[in-house]
PDB file of N, CA and C in Angstrom:
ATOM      1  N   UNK A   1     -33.538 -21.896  58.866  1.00  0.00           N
ATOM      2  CA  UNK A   1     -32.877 -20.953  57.995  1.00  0.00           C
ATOM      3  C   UNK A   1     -32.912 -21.411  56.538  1.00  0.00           C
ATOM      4  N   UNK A   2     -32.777 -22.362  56.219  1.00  0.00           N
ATOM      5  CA  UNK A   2     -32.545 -23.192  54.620  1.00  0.00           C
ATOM      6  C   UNK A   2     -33.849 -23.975  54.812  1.00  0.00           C
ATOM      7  N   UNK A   3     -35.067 -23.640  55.436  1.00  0.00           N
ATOM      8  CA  UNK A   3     -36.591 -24.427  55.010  1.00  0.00           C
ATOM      9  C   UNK A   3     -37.163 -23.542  54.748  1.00  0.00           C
ATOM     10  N   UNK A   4     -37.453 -23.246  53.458  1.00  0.00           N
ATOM     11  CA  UNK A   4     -38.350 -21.854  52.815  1.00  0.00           C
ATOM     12  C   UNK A   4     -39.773 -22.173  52.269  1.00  0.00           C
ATOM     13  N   UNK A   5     -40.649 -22.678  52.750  1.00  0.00           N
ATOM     14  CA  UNK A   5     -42.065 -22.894  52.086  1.00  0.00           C
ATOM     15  C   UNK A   5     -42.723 -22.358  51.940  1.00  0.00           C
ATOM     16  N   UNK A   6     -42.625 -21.892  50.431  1.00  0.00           N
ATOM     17  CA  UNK A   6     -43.302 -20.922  49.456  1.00  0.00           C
ATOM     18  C   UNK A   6     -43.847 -21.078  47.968  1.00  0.00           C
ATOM     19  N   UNK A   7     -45.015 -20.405  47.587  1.00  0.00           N
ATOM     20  CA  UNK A   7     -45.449 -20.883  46.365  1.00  0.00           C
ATOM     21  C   UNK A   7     -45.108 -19.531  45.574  1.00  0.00           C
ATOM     22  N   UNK A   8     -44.526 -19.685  44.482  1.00  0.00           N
ATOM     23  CA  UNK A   8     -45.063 -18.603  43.307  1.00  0.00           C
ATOM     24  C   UNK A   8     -45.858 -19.042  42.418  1.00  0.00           C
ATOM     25  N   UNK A   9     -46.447 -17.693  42.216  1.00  0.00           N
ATOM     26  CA  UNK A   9     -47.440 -17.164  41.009  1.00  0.00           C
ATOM     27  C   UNK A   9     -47.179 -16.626  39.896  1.00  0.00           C
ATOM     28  N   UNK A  10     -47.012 -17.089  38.792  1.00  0.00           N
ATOM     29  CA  UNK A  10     -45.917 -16.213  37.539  1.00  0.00           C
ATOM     30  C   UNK A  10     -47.117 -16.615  36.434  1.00  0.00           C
ATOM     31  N   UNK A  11     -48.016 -15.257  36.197  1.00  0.00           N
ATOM     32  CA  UNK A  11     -48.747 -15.586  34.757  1.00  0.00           C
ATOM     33  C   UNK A  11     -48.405 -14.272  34.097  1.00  0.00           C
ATOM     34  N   UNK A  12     -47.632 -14.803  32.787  1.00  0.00           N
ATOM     35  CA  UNK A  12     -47.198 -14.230  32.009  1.00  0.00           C
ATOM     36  C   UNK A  12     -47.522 -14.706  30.445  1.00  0.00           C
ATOM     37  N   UNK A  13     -47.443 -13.473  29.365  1.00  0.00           N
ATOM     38  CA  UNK A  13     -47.586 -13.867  27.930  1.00  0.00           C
ATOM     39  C   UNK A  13     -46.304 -13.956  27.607  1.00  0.00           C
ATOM     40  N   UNK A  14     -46.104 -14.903  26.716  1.00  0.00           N
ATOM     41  CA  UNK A  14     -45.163 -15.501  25.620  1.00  0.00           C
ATOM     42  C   UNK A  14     -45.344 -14.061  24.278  1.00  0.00           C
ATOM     43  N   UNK A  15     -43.681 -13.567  24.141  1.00  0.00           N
ATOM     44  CA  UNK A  15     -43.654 -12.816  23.551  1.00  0.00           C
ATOM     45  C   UNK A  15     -42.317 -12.171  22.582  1.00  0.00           C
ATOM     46  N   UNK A  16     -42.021 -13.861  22.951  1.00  0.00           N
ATOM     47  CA  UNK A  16     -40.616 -14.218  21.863  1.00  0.00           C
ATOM     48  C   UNK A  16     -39.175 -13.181  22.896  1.00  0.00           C
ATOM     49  N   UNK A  17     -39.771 -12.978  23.936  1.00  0.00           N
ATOM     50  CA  UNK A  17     -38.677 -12.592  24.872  1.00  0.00           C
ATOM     51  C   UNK A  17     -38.405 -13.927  26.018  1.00  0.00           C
ATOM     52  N   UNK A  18     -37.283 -14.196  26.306  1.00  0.00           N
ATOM     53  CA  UNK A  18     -37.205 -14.982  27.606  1.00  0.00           C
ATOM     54  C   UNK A  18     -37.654 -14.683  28.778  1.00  0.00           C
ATOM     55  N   UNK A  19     -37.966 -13.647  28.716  1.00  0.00           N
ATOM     56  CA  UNK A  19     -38.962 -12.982  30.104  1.00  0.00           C
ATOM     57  C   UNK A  19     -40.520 -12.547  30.009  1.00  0.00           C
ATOM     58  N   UNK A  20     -40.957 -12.635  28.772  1.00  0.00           N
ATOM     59  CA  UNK A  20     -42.055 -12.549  28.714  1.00  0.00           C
ATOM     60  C   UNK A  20     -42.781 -11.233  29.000  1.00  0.00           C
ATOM     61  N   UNK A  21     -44.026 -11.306  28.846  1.00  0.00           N
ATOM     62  CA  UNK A  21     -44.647 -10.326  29.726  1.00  0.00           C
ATOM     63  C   UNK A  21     -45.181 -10.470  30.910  1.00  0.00           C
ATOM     64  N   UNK A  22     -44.863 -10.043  31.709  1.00  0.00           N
ATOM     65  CA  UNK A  22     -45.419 -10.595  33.196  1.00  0.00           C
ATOM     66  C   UNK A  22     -46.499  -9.568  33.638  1.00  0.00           C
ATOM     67  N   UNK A  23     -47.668 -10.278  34.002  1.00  0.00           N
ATOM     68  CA  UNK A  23     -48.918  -9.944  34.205  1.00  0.00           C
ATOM     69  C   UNK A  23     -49.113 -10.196  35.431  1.00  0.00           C
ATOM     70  N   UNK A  24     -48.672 -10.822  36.221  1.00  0.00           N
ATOM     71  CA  UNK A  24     -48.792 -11.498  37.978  1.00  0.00           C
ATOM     72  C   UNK A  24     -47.557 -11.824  38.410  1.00  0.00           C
ATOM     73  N   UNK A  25     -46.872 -11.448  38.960  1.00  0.00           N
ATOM     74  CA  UNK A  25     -45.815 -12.394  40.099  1.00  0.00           C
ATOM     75  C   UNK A  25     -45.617 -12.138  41.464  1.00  0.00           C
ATOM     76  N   UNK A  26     -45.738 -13.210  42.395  1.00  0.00           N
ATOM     77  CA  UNK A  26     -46.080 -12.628  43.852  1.00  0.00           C
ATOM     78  C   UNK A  26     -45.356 -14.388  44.357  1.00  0.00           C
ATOM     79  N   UNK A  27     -44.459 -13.978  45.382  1.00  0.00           N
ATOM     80  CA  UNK A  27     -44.407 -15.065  46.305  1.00  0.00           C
ATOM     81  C   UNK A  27     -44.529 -14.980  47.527  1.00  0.00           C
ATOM     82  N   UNK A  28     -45.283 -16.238  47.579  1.00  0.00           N
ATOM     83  CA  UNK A  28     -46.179 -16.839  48.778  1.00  0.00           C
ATOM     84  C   UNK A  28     -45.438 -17.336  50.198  1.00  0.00           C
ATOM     85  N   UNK A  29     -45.616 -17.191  50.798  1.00  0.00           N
ATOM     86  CA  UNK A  29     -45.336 -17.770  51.936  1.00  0.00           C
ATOM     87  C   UNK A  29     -46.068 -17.902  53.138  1.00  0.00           C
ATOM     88  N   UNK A  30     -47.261 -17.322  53.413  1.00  0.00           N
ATOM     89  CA  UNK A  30     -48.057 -17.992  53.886  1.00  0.00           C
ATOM     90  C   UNK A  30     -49.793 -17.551  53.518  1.00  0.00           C
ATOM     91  N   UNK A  31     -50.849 -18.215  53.802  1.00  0.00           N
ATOM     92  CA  UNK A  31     -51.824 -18.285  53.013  1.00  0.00           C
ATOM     93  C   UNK A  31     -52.200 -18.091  51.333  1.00  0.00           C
ATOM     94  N   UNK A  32     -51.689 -19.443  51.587  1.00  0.00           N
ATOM     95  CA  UNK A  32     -51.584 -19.355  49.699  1.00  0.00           C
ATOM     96  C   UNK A  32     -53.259 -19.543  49.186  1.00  0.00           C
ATOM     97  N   UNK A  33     -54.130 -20.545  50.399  1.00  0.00           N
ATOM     98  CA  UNK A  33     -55.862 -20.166  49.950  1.00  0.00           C
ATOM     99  C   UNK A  33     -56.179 -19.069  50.257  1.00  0.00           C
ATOM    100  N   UNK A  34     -55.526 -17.909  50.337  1.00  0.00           N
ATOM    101  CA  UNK A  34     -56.179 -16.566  50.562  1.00  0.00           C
ATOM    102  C   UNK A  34     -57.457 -16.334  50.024  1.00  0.00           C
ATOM    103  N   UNK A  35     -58.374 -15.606  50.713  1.00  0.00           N
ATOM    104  CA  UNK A  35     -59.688 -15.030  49.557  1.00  0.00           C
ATOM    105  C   UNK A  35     -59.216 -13.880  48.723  1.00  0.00           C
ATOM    106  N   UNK A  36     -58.083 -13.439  49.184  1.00  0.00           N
ATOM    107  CA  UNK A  36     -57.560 -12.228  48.503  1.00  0.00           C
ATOM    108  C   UNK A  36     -57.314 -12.602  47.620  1.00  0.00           C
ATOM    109  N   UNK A  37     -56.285 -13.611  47.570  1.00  0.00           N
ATOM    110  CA  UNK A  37     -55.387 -13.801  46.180  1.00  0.00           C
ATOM    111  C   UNK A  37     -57.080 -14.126  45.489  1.00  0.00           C
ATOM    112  N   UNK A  38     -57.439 -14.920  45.962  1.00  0.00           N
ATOM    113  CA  UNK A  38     -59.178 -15.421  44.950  1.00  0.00           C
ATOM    114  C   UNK A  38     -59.644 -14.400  44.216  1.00  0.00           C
ATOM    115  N   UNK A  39     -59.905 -13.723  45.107  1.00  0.00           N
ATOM    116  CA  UNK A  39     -60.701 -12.539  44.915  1.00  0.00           C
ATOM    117  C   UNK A  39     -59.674 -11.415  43.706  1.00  0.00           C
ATOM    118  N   UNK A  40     -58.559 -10.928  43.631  1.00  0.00           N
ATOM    119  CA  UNK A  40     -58.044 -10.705  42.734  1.00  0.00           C
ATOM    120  C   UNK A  40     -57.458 -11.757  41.454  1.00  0.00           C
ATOM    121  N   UNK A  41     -57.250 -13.000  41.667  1.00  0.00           N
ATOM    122  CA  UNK A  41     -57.384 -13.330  40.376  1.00  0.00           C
ATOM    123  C   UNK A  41     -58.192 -13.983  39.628  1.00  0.00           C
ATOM    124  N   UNK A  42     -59.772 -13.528  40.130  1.00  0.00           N
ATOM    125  CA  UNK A  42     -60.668 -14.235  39.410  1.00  0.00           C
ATOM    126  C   UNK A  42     -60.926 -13.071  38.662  1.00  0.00           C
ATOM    127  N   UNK A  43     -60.403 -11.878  38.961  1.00  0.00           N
ATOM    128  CA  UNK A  43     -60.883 -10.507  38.170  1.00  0.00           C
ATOM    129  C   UNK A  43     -59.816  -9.612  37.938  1.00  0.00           C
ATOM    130  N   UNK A  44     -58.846 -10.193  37.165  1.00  0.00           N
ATOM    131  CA  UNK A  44     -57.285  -9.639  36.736  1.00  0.00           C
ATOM    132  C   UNK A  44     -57.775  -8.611  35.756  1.00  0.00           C
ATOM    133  N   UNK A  45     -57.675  -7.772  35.481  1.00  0.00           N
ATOM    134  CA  UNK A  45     -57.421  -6.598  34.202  1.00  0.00           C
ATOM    135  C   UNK A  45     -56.422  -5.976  33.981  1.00  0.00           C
ATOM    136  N   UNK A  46     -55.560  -6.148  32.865  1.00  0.00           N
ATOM    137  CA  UNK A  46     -54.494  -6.339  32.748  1.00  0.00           C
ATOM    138  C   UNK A  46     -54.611  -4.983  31.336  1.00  0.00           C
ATOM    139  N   UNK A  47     -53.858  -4.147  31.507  1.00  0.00           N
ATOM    140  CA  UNK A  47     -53.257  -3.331  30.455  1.00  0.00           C
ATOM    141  C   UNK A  47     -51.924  -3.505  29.765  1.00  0.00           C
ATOM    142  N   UNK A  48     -51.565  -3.831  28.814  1.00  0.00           N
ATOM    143  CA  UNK A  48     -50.283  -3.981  28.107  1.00  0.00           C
ATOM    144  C   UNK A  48     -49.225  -2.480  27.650  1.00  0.00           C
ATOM    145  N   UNK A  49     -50.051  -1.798  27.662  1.00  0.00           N
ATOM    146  CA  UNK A  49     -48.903  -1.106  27.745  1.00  0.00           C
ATOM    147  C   UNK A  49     -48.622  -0.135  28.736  1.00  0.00           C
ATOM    148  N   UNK A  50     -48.940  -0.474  29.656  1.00  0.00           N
ATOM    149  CA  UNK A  50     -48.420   0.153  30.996  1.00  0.00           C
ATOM    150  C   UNK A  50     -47.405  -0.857  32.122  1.00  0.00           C
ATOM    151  N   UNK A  51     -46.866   0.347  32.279  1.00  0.00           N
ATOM    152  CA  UNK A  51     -45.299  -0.024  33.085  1.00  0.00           C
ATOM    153  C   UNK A  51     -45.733  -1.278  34.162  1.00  0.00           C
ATOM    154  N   UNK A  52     -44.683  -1.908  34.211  1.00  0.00           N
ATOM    155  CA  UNK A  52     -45.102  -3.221  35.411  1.00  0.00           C
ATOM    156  C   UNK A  52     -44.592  -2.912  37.135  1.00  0.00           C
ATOM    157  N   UNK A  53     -45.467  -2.996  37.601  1.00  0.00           N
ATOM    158  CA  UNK A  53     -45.348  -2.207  38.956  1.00  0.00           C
ATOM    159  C   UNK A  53     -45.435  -3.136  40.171  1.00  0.00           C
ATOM    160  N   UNK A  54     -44.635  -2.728  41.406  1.00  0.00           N
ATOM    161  CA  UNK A  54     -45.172  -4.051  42.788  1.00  0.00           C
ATOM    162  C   UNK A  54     -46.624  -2.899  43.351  1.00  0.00           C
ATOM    163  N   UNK A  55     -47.329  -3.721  44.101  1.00  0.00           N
ATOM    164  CA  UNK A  55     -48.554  -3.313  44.697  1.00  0.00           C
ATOM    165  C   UNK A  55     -48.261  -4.224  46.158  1.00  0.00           C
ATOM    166  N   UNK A  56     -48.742  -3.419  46.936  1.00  0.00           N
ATOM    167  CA  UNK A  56     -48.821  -3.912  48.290  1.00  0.00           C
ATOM    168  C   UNK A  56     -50.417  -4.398  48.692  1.00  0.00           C
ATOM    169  N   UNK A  57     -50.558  -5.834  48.978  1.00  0.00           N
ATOM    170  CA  UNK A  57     -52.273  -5.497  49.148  1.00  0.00           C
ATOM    171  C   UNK A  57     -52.269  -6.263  50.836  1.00  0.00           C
ATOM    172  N   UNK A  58     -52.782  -6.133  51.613  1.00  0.00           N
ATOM    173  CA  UNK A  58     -53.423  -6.109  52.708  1.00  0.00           C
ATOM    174  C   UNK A  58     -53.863  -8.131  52.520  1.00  0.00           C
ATOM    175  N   UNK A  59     -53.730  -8.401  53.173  1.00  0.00           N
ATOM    176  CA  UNK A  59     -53.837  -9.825  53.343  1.00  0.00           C
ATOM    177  C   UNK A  59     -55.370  -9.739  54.287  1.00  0.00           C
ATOM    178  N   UNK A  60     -56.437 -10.404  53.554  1.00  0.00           N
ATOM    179  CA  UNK A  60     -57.994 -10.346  54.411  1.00  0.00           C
ATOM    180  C   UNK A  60     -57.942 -11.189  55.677  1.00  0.00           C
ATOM    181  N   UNK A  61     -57.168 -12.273  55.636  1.00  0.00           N
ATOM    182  CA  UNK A  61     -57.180 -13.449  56.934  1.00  0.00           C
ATOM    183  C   UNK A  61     -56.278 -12.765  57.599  1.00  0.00           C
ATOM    184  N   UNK A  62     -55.557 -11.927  57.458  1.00  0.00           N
ATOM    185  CA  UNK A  62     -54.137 -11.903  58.565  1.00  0.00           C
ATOM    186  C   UNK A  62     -53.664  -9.899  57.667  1.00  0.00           C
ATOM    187  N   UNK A  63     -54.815  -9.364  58.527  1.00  0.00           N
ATOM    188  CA  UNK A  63     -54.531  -7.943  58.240  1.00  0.00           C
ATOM    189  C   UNK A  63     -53.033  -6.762  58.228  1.00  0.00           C
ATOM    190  N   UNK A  64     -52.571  -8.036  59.099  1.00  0.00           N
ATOM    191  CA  UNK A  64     -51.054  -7.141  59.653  1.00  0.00           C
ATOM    192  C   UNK A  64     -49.933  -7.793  58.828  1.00  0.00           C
ATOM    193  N   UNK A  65     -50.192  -8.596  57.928  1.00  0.00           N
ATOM    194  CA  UNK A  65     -49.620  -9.148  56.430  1.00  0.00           C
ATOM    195  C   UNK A  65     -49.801  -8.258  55.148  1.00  0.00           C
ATOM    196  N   UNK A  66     -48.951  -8.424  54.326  1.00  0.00           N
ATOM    197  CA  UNK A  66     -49.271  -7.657  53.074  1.00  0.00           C
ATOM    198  C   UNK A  66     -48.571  -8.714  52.211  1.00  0.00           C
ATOM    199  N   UNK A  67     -49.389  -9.160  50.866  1.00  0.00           N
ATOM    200  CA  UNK A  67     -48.735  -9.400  49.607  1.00  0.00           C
ATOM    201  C   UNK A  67     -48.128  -8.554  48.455  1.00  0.00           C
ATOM    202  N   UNK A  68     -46.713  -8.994  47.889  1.00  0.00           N
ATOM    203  CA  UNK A  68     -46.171  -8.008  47.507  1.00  0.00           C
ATOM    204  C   UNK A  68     -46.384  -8.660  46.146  1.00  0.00           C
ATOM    205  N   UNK A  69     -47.204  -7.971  44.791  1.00  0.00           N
ATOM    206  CA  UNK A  69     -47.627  -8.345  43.545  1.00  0.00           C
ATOM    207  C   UNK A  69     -47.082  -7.264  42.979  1.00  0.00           C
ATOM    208  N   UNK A  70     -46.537  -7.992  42.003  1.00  0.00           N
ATOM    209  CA  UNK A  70     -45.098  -7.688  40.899  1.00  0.00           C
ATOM    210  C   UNK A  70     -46.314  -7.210  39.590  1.00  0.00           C
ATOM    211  N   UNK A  71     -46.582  -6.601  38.623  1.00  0.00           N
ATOM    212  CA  UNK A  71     -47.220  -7.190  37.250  1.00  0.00           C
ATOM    213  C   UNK A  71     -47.868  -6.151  37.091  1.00  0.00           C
ATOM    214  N   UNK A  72     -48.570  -5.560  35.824  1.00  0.00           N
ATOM    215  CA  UNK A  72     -49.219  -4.755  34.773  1.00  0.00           C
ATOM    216  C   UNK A  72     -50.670  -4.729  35.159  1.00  0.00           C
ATOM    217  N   UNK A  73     -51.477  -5.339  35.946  1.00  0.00           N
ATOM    218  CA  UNK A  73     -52.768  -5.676  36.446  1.00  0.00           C
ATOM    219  C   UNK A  73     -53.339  -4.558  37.381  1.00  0.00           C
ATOM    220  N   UNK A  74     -54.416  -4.150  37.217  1.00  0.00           N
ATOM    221  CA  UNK A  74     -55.329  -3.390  38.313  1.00  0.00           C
ATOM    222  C   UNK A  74     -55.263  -4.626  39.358  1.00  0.00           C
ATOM    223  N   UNK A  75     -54.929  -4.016  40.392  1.00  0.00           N
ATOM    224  CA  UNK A  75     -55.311  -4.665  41.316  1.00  0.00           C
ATOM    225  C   UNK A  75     -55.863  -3.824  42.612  1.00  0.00           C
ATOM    226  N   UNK A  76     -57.378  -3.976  42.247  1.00  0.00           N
ATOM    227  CA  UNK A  76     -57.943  -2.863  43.180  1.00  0.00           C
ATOM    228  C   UNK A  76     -58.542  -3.602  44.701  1.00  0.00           C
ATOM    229  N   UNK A  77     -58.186  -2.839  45.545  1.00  0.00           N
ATOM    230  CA  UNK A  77     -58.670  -3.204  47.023  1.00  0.00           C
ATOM    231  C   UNK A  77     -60.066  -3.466  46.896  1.00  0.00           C
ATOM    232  N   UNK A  78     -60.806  -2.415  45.923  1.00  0.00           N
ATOM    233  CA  UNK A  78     -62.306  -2.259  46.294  1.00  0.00           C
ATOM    234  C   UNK A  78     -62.925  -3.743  45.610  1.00  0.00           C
ATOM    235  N   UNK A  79     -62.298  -4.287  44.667  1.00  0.00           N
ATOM    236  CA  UNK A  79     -62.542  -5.851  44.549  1.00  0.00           C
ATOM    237  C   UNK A  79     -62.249  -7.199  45.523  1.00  0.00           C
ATOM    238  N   UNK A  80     -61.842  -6.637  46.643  1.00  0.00           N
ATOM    239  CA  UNK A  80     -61.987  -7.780  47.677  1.00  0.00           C
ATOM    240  C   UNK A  80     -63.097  -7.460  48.731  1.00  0.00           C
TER     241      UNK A  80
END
């Protein structure tokens, strides 16, 4: 119950706010070497002025998983 092993992902711009702009945030808890996560953040495209949204994406090793990504980024299926 109190052993939580998990990684976050927080890439954000510095923007003289304490919260920044957040461009990625997603926590991990299991397959953190995903090819997914790879595969979307080797090819982030990021718009600034559009609203920051969660996306559900389909986990490639473990289909009946979904990662839940927080952030301003295309994050398109057809790139994995």
């Amino acid at each position: 119950m109190f052993d939580n092993d998990s990684l976050i992902q927080h890439i954000y711009l510095e923007n003289g706010t304490p919260e920044g702009i957040v461009l990625w945030y997603t926590s991990i808890s299991i397959h953190e070497n995903s090819n997914t996560l790879k595969g979307l953040l080797g090819d982030l495209v990021c718009e600034l002025s559009k609203s920051p949204q969660t996306v559900d994406i389909q986990i490639e090793e473990a289909p009946e998983h979904t990662f839940a990504i927080y952030g301003m980024c295309e994050l398109s299926k057809a790139k994995l």
